[in-house]
Each structure stands twice: as C-alpha cells, then as structure tokens.
PDB file of N, CA and C in Angstrom:
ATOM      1  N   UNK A   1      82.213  94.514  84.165  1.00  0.00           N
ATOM      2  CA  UNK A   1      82.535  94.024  82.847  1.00  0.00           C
ATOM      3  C   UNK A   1      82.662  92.500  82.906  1.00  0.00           C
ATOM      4  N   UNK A   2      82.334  91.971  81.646  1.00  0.00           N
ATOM      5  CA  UNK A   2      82.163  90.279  81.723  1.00  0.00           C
ATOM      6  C   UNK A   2      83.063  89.869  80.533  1.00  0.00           C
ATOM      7  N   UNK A   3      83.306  88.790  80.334  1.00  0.00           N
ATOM      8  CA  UNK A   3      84.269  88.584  79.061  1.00  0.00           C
ATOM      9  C   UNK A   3      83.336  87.317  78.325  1.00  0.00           C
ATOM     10  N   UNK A   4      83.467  87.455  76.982  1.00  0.00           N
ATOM     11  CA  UNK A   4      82.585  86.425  76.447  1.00  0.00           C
ATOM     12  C   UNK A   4      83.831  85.578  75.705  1.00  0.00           C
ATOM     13  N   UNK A   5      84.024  84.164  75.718  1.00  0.00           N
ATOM     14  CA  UNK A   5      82.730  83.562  76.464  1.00  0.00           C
ATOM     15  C   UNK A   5      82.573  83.255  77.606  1.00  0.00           C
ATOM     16  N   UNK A   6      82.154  82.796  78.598  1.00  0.00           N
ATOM     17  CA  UNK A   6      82.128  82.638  80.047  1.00  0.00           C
ATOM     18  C   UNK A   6      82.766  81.412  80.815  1.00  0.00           C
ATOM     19  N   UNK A   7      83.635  82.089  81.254  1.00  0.00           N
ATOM     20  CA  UNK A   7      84.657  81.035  82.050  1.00  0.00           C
ATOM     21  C   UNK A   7      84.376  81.315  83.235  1.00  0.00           C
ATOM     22  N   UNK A   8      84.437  79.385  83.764  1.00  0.00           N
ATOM     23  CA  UNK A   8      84.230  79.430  84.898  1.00  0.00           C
ATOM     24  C   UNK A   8      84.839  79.575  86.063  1.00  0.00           C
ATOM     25  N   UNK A   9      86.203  79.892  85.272  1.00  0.00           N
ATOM     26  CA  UNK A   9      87.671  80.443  86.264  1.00  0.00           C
ATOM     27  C   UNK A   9      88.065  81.451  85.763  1.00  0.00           C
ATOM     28  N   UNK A  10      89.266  82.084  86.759  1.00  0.00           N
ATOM     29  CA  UNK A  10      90.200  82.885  86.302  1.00  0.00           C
ATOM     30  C   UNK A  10      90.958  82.122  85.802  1.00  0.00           C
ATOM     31  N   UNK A  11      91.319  80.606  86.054  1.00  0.00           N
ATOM     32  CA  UNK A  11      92.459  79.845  85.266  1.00  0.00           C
ATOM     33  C   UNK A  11      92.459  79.927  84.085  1.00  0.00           C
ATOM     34  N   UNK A  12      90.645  79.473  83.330  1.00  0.00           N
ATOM     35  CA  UNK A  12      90.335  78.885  82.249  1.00  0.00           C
ATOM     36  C   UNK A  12      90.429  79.835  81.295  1.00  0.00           C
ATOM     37  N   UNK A  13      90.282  81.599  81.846  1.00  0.00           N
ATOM     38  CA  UNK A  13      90.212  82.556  81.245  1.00  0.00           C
ATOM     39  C   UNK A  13      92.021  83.033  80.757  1.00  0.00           C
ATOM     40  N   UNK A  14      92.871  82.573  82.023  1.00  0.00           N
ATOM     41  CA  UNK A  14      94.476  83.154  81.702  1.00  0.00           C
ATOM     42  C   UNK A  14      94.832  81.690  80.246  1.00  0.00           C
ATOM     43  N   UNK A  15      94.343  80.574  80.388  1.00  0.00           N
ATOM     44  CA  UNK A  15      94.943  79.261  79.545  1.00  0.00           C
ATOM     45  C   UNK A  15      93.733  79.693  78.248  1.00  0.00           C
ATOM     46  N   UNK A  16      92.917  80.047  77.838  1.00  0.00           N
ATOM     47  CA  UNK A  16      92.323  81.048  76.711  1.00  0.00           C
ATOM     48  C   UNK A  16      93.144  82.161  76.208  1.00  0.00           C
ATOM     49  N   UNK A  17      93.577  82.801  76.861  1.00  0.00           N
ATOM     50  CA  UNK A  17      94.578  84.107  76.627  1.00  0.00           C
ATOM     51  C   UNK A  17      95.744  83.840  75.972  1.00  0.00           C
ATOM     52  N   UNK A  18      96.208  82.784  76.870  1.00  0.00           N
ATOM     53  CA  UNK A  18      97.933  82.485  76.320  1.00  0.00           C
ATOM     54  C   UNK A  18      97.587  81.606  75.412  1.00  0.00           C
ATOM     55  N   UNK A  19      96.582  81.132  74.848  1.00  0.00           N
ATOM     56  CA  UNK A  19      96.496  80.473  73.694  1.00  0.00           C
ATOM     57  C   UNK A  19      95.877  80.861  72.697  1.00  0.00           C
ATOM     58  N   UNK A  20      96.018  82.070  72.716  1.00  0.00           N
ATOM     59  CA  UNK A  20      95.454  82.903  71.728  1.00  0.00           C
ATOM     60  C   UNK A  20      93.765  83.079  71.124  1.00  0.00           C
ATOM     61  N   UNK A  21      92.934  82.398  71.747  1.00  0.00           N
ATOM     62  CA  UNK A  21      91.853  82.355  71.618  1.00  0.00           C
ATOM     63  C   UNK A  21      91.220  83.626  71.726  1.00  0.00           C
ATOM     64  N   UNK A  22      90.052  84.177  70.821  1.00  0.00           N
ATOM     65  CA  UNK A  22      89.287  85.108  70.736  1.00  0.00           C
ATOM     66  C   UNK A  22      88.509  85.509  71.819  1.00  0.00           C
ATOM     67  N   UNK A  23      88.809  86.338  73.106  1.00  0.00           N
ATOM     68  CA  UNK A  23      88.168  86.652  74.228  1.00  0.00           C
ATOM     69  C   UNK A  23      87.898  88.465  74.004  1.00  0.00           C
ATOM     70  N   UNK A  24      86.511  88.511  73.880  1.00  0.00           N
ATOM     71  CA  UNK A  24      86.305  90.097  74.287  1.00  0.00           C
ATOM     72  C   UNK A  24      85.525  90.277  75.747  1.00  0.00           C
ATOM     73  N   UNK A  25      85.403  91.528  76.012  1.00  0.00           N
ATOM     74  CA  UNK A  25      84.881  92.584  76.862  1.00  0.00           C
ATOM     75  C   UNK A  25      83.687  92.676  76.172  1.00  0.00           C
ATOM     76  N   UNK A  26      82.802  92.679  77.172  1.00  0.00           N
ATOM     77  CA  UNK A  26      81.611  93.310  77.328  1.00  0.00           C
ATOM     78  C   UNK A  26      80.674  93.963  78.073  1.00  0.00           C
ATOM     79  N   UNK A  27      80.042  94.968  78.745  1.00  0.00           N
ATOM     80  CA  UNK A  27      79.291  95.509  79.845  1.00  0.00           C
ATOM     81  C   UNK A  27      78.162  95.091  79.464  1.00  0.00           C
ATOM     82  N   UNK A  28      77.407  94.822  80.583  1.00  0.00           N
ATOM     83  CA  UNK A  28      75.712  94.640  80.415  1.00  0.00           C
ATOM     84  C   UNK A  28      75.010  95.725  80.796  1.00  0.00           C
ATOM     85  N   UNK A  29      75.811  96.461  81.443  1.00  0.00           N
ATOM     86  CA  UNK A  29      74.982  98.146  82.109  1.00  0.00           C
ATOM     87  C   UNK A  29      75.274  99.121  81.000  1.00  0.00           C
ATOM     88  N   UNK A  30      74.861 100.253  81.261  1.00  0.00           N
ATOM     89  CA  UNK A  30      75.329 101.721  80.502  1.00  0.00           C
ATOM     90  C   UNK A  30      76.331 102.325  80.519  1.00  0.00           C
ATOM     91  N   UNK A  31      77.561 101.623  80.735  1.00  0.00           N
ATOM     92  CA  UNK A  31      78.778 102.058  80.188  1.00  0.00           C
ATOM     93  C   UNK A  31      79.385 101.415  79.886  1.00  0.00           C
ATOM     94  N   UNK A  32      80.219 101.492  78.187  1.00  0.00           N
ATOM     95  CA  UNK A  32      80.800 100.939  77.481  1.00  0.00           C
ATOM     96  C   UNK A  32      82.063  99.982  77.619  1.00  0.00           C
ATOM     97  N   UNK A  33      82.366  99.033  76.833  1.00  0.00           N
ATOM     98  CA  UNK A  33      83.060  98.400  77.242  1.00  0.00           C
ATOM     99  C   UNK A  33      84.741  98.986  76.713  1.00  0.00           C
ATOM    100  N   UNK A  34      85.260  98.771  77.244  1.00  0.00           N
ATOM    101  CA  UNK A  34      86.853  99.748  76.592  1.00  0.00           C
ATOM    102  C   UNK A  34      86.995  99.073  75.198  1.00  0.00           C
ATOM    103  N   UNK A  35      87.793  99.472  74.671  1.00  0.00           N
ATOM    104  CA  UNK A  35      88.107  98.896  73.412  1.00  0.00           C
ATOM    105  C   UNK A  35      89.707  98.909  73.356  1.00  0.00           C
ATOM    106  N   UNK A  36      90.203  99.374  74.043  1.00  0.00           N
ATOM    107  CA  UNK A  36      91.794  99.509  74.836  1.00  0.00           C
ATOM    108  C   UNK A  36      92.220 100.125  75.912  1.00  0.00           C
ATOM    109  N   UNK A  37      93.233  99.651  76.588  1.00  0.00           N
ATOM    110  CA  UNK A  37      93.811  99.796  77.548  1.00  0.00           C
ATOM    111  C   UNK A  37      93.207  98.891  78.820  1.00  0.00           C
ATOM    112  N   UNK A  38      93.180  98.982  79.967  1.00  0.00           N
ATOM    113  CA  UNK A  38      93.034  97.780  80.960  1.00  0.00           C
ATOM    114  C   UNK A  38      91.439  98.014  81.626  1.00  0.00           C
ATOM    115  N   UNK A  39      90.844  96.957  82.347  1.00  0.00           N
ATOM    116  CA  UNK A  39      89.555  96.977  82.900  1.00  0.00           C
ATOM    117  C   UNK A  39      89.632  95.686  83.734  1.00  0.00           C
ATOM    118  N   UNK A  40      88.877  95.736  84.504  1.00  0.00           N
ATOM    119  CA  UNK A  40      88.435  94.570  85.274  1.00  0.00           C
ATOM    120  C   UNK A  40      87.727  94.005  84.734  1.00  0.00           C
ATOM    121  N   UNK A  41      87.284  92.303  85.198  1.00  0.00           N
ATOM    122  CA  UNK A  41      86.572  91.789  84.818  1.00  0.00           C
ATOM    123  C   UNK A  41      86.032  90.988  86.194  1.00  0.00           C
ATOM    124  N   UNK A  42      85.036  90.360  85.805  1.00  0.00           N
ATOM    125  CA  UNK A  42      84.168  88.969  86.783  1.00  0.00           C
ATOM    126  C   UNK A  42      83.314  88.053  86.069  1.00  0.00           C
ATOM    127  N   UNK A  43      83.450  86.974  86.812  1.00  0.00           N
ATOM    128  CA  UNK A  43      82.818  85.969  86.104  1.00  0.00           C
ATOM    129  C   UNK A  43      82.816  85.108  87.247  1.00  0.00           C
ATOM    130  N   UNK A  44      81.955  83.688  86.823  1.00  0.00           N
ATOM    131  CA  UNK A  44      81.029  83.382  86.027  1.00  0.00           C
ATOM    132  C   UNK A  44      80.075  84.367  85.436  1.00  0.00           C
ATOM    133  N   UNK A  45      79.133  84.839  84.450  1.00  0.00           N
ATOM    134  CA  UNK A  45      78.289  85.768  84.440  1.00  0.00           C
ATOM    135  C   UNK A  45      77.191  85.458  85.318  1.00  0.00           C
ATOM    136  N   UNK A  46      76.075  86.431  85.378  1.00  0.00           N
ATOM    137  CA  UNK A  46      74.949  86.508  86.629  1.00  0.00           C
ATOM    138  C   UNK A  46      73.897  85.690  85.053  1.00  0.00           C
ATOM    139  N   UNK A  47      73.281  84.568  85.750  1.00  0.00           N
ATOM    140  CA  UNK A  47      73.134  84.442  87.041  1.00  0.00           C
ATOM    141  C   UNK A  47      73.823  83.915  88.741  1.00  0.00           C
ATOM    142  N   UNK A  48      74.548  83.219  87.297  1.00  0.00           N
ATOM    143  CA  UNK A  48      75.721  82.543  88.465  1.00  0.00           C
ATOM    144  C   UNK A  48      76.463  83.532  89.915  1.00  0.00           C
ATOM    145  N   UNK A  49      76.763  82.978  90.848  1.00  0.00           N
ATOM    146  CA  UNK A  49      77.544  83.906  91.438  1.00  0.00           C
ATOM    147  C   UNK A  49      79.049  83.727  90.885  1.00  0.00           C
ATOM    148  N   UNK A  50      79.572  85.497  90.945  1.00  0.00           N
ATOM    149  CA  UNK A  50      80.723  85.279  90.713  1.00  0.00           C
ATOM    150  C   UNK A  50      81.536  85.087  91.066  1.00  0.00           C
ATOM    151  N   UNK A  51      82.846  84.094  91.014  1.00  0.00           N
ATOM    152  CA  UNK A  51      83.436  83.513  91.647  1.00  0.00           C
ATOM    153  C   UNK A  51      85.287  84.014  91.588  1.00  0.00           C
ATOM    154  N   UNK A  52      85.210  84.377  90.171  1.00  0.00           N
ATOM    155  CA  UNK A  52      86.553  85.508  89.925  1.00  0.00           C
ATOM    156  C   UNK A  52      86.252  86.853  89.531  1.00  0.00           C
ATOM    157  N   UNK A  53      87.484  87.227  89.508  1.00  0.00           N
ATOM    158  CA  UNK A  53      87.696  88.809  89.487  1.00  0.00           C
ATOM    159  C   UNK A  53      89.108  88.912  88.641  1.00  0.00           C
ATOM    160  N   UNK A  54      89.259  89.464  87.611  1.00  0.00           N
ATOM    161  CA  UNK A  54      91.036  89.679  86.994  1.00  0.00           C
ATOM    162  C   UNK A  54      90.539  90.886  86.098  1.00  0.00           C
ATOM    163  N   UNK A  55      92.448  91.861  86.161  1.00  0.00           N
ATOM    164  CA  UNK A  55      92.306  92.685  85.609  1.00  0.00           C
ATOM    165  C   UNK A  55      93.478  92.651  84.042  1.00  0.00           C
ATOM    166  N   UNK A  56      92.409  92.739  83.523  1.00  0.00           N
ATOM    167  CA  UNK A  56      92.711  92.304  82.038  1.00  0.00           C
ATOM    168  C   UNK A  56      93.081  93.761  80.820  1.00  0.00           C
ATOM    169  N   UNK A  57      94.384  93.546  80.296  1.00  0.00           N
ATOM    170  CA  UNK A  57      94.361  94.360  78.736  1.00  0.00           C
ATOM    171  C   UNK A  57      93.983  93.743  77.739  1.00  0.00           C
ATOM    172  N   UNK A  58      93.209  95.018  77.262  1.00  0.00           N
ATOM    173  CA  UNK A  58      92.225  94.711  75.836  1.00  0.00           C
ATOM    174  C   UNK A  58      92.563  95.754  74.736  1.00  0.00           C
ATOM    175  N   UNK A  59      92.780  95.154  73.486  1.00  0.00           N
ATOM    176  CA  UNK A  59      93.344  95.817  71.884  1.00  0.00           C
ATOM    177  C   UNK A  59      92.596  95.319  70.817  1.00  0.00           C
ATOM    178  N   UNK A  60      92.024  96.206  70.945  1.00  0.00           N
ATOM    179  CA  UNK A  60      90.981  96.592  69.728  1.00  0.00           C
ATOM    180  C   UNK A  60      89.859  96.031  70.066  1.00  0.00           C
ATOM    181  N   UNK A  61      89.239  95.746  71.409  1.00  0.00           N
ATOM    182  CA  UNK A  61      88.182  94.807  71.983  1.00  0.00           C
ATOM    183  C   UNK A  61      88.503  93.590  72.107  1.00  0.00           C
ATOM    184  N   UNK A  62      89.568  93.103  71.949  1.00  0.00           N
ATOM    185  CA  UNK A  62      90.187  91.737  72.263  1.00  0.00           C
ATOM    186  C   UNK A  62      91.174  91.595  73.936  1.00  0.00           C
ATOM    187  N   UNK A  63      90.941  91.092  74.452  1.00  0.00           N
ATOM    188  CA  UNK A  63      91.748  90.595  75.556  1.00  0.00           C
ATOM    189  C   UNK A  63      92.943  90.219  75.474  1.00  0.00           C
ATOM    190  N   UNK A  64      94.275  90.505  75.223  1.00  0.00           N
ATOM    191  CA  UNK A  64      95.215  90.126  75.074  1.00  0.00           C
ATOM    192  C   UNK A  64      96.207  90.038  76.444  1.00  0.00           C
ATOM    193  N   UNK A  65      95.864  89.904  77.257  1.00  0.00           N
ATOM    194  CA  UNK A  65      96.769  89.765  78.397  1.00  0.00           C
ATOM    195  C   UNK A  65      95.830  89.629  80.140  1.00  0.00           C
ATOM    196  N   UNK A  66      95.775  88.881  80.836  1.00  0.00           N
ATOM    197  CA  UNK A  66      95.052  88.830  82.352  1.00  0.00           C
ATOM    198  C   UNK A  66      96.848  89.256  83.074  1.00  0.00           C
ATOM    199  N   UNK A  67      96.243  90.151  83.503  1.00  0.00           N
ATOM    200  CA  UNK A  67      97.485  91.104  85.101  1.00  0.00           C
ATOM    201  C   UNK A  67      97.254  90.660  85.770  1.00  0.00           C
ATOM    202  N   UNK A  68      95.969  90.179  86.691  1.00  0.00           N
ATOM    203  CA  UNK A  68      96.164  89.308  87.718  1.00  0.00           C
ATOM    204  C   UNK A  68      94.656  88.294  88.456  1.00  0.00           C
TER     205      UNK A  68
END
C-alpha cells in the first residue's frame, strides 16, 4: 500500500498527519485499499526505491494517525 501524495519520508508523512492534511491509501495491485482500520504503508512510490515503511490508521479512506 502507498499513500498519496508521496512522501519522501516517514517524517514528512507523520508532520502531514498531525496537521491535518488530506492523506489517503492506495494499492496499485489487486487488493483493495482498506477504507478503515490499520495497514501498512511504503514509500517513496516505485519507481523510486523505498526508503520507509509505517503502519498507519485510516477512516473513511483518510489516514488519520502513523503508529509507527
């Protein structure tokens, strides 16, 4: 799972979160992206290599919280 839009940290992605900014979930493969409760994520997206990993809650397809 990837989060749009694409951060190039886990920092940039937790200082997006706590500032309330609009972050969703998205899969690029054949299974769906949650629409609640928790999932992993990674980023940068491919092509880039990825460089983080955090596991994130999402409400109503929104990201509202990075766990770690």
């Amino acid at each position: 799972m990837y989060v749009e839009p694409n951060f190039p940290s886990k920092k940039a992605l937790k200082e997006a979160v706590k500032a309330g900014e609009y972050v969703t979930v998205f899969s690029p493969g054949p299974f769906p992206a949650p629409r609640d409760g928790a999932c992993s994520v990674e980023g940068p997206h491919y092509p880039k290599p990825h460089s983080w990993y955090a596991r994130v809650t999402v409400v109503d397809g929104v990201v509202v919280q990075v766990n770690s």
